[in-house]
N, C-alpha and C. Protein backbone atom coordinates (compact mmCIF):
# COMPACT_ATOMS: atom_id res chain seq x y z
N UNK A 1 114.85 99.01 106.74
CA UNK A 1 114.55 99.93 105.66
C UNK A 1 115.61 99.81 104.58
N UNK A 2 115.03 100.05 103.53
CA UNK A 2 116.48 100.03 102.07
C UNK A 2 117.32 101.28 102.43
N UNK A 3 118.46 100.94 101.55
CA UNK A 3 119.42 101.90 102.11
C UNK A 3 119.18 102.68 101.06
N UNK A 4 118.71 102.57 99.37
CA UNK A 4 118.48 103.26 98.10
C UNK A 4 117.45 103.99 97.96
N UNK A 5 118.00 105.19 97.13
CA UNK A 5 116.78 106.44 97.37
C UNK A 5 116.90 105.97 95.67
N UNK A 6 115.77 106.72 95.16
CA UNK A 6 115.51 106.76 93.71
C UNK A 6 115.65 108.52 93.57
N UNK A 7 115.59 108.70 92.42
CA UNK A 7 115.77 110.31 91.82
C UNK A 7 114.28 110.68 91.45
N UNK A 8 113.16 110.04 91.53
CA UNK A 8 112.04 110.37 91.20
C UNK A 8 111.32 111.18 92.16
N UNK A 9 111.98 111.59 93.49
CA UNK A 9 110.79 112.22 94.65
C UNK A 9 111.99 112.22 95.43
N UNK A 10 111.83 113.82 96.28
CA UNK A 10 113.15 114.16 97.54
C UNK A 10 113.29 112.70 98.31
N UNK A 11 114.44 113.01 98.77
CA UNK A 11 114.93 111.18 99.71
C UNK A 11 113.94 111.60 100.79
N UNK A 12 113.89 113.24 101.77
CA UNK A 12 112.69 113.38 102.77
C UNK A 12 110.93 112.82 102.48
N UNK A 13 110.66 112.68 101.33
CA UNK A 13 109.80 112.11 100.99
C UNK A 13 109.63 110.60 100.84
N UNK A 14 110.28 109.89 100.28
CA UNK A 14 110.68 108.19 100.26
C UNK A 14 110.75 107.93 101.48
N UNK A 15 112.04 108.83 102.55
CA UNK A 15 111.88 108.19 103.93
C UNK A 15 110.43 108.65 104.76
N UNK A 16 109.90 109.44 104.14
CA UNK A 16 108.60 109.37 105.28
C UNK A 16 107.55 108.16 104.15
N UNK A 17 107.66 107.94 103.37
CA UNK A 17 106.73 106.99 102.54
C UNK A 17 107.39 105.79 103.20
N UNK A 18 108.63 104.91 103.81
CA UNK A 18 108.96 103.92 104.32
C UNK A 18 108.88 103.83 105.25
N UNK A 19 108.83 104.72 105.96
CA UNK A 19 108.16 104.74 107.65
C UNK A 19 106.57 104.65 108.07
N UNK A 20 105.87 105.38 106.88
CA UNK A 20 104.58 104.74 106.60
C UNK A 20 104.52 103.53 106.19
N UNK A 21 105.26 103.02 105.00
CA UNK A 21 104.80 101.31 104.91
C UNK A 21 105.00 100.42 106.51
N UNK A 22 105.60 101.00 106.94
CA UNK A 22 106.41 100.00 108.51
C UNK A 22 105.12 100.04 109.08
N UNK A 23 104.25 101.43 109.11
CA UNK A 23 103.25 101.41 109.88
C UNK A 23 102.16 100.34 109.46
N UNK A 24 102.11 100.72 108.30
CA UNK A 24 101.18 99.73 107.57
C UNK A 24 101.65 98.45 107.94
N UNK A 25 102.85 98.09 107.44
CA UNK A 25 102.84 96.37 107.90
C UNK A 25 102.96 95.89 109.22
N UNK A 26 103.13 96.79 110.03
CA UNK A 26 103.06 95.96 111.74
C UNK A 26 104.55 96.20 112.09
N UNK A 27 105.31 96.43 111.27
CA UNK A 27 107.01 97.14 111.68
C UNK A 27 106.96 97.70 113.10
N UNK A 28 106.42 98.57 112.77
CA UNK A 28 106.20 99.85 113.87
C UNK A 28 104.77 99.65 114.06
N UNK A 29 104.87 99.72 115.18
CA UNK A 29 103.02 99.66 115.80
C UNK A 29 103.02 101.18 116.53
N UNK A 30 101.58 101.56 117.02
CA UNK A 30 101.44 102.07 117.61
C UNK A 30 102.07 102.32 118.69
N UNK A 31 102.70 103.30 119.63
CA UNK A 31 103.09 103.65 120.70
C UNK A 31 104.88 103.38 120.46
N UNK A 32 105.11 103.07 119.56
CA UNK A 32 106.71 102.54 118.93
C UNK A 32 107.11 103.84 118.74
N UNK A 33 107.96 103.58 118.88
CA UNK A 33 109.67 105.00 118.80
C UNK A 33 109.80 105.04 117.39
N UNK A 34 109.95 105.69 116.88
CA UNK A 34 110.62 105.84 115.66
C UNK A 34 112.30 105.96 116.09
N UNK A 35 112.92 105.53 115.16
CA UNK A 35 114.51 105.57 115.19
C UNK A 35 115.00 106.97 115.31
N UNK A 36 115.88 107.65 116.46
CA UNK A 36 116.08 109.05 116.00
C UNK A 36 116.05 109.31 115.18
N UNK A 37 116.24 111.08 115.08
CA UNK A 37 116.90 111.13 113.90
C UNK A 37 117.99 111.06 113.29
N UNK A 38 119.19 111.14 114.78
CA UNK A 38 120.43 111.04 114.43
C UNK A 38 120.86 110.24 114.26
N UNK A 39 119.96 108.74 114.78
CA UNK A 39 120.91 107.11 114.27
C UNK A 39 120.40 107.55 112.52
N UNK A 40 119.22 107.30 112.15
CA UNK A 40 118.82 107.28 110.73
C UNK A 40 119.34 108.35 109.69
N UNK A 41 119.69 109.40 110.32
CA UNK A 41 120.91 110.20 109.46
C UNK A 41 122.47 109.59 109.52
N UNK A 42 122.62 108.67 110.19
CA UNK A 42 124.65 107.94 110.50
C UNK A 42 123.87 106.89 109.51
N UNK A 43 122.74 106.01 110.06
CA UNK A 43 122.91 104.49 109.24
C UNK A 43 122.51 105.24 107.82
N UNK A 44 122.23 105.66 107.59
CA UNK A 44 121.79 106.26 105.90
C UNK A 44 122.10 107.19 105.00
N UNK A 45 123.52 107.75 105.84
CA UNK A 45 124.24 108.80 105.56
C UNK A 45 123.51 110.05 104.68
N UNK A 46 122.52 110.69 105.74
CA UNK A 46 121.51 111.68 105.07
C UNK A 46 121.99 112.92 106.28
N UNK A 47 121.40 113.77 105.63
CA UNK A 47 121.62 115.37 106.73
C UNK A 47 120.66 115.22 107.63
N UNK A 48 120.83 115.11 109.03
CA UNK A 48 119.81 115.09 109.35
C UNK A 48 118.14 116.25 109.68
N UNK A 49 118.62 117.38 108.94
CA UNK A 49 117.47 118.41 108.43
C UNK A 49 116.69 117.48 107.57
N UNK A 50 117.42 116.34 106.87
CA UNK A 50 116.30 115.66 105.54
C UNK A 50 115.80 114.60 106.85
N UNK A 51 116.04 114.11 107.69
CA UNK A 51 115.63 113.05 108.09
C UNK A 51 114.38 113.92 108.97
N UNK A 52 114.73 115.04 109.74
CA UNK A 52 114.03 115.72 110.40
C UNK A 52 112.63 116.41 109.49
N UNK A 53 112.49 116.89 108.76
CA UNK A 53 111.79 117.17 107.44
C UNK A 53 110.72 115.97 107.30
N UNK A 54 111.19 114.40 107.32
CA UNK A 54 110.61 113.49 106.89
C UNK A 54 109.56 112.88 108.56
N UNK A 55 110.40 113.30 109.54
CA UNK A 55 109.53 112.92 110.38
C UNK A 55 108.28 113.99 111.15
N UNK A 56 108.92 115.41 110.44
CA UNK A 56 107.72 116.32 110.35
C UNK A 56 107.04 116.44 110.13
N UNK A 57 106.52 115.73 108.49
CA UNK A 57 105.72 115.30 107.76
C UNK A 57 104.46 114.66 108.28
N UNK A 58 104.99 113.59 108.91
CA UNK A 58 104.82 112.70 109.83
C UNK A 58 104.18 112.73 110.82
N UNK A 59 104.41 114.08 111.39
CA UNK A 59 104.03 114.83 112.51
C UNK A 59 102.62 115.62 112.57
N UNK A 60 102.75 116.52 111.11
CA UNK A 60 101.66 117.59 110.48
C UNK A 60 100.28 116.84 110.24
N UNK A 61 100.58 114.75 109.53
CA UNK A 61 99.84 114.18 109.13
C UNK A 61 99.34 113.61 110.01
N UNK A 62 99.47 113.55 111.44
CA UNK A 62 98.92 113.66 112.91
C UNK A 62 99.18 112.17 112.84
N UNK A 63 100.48 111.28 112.09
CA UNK A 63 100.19 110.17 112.56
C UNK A 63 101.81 109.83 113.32
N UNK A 64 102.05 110.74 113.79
CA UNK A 64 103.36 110.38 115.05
C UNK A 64 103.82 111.72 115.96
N UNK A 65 103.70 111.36 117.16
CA UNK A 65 104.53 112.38 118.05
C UNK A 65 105.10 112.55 118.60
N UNK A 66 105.67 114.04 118.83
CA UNK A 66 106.64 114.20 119.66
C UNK A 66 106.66 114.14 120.74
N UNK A 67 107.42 113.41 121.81
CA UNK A 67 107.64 113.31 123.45
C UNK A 67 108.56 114.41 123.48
N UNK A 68 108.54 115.95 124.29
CA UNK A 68 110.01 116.09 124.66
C UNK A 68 110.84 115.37 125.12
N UNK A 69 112.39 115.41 125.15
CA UNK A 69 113.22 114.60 125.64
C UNK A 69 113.11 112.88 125.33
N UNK A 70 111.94 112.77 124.67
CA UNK A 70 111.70 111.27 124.52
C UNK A 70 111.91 111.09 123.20
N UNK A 71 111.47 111.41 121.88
CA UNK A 71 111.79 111.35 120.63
C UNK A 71 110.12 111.37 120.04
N UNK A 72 110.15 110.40 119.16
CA UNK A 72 108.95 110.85 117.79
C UNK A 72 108.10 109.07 118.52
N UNK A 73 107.13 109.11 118.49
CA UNK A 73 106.46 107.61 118.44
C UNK A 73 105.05 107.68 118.01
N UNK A 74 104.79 106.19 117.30
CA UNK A 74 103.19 106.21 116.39
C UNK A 74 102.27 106.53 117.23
N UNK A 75 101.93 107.40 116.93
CA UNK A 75 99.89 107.85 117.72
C UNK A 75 99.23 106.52 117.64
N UNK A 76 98.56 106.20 118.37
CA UNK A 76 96.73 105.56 118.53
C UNK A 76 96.49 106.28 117.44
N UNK A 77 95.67 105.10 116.55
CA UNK A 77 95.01 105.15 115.72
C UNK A 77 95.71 105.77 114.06
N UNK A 78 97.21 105.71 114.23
CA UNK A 78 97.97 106.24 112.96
C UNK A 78 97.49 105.06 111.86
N UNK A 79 97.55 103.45 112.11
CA UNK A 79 97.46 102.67 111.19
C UNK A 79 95.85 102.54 110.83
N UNK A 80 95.62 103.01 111.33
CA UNK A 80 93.82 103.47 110.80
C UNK A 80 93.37 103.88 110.16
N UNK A 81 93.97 105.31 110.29
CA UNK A 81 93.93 106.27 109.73
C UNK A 81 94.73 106.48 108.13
N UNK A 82 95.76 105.72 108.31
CA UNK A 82 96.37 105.40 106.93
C UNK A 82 95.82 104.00 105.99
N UNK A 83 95.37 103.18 106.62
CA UNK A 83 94.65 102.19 106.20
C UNK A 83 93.20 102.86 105.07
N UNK A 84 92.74 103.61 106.07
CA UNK A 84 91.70 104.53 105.54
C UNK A 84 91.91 105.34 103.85
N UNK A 85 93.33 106.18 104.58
CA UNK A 85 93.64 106.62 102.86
C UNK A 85 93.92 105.98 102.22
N UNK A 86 94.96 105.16 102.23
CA UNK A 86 94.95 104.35 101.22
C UNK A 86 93.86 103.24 100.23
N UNK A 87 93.21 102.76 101.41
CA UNK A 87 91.89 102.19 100.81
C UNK A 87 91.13 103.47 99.77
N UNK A 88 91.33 104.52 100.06
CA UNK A 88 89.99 105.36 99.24
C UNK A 88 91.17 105.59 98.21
N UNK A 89 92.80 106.14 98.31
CA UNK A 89 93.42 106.20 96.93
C UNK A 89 93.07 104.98 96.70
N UNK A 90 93.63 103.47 96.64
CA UNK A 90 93.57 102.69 95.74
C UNK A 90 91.83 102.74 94.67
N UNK A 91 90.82 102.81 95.69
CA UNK A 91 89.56 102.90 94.67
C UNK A 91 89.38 103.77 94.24
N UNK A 92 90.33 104.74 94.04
CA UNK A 92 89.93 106.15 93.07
C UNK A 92 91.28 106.08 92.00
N UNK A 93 92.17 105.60 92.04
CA UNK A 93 93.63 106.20 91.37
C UNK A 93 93.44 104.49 90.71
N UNK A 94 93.68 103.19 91.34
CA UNK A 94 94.37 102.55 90.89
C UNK A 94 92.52 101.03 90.69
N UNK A 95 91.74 101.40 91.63
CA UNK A 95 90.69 100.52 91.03
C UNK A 95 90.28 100.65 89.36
N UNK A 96 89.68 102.14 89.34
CA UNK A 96 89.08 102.23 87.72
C UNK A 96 90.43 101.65 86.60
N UNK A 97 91.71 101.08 86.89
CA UNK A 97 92.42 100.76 85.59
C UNK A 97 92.29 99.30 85.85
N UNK A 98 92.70 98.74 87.11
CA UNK A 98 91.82 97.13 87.31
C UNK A 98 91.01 97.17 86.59
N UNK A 99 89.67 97.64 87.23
CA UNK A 99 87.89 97.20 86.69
C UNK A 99 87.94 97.37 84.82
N UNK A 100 88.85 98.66 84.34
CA UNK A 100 88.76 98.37 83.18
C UNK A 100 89.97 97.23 82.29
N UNK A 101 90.95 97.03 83.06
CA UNK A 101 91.30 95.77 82.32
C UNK A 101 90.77 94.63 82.33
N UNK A 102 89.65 93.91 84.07
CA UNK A 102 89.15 93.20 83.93
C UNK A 102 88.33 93.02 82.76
N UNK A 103 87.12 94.39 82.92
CA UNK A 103 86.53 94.27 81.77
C UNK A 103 87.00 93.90 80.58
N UNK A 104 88.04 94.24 80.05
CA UNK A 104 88.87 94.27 78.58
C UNK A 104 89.31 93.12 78.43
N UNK A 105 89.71 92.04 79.62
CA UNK A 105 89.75 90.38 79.50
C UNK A 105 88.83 89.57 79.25
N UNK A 106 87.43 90.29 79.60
CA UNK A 106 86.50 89.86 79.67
C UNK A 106 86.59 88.62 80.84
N UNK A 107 86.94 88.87 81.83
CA UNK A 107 87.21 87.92 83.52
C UNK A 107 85.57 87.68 83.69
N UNK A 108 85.37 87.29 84.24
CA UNK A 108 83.99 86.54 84.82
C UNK A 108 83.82 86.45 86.10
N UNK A 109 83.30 87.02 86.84
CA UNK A 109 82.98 86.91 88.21
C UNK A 109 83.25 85.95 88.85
N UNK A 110 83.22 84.65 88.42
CA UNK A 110 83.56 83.57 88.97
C UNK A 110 85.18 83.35 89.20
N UNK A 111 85.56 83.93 87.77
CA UNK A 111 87.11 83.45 87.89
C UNK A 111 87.58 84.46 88.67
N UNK A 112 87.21 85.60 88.82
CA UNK A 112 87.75 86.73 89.82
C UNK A 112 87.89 86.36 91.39
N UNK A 113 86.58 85.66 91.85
CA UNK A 113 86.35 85.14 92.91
C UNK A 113 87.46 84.39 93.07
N UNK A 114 87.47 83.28 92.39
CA UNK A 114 88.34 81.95 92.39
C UNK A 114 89.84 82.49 92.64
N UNK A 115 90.35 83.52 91.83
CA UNK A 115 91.77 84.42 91.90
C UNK A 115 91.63 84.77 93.13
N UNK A 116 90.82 85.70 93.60
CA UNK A 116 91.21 86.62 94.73
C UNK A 116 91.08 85.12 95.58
N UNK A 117 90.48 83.89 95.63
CA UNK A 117 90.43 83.09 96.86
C UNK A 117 92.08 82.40 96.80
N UNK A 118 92.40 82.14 95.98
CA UNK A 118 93.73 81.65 95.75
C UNK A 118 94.57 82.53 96.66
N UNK A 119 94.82 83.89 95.61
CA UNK A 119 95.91 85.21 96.16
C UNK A 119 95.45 85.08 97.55
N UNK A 120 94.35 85.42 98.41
CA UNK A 120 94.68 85.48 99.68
C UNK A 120 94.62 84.15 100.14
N UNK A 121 94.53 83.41 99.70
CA UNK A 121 95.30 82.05 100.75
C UNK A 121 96.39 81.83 100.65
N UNK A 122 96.94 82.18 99.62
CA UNK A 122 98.64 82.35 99.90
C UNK A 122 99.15 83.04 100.34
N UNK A 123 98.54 84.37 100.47
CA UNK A 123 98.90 85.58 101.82
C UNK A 123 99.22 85.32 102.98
N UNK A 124 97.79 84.39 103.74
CA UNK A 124 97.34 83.76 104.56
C UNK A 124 98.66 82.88 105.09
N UNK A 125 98.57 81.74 104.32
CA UNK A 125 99.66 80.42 104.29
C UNK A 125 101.13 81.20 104.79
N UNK A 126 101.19 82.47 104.35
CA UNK A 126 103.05 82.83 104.26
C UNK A 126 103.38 83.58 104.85
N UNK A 127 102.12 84.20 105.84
CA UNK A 127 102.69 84.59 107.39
C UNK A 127 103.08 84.15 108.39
């Protein structure tokens, strides 16, 4: 994880948004531990009420739980379930400014095709 918080959104917020990307990329899988909270408050020199806060979040959004005595780990079905939202934000928040710049290039179906076949074969290739 980065060690840099930005000033735009609480650091308890960024660190639960980077513990979600982990989920998303295969970091953390399902049935995985999350890092206490007390290593990730020493390696990141945070309070750990903010680190605790961030994995609450976490908790409420039903995509990690608590073991007593065991710590925090990803639920079945957390990367699903976030896969899910995100797919419906991106086609509501961030598709309609795509579709209208495509339009505004005037792109062509063909060349769109041809792009997206490129971009994911280099995805592909660089795992």
């Amino acid at each position: 994880m980065n060690r840099e918080w930005n000033d735009t959104q609480p650091i308890y917020r960024q660190l639960r948004d980077r513990v979600v990307h982990m989920i998303l990329d295969g970091v953390l899988k399902e049935g995985d531990a999350l890092p206490s909270v007390r290593n990730v408050a020493a390696d990141y020199r945070l309070n750990p009420l903010t680190v605790l806060k961030a994995y609450q979040e976490l908790v409420d959004e039903e995509l990690v739980e608590k073991r007593r005595g065991l710590g925090m780990f990803v639920k079945d079905g957390a990367r699903d379930l976030l896969l899910k939202g995100e797919r419906q934000k991106f086609l509501a928040e961030e598709w309609p400014r795509v579709a209208a710049k495509i339009q505004r290039l005037g792109l062509t179906r063909k060349e769109l095709i041809a792009a997206a076949k490129r971009s994911l074969g280099k995805s592909v290739k660089g795992k």
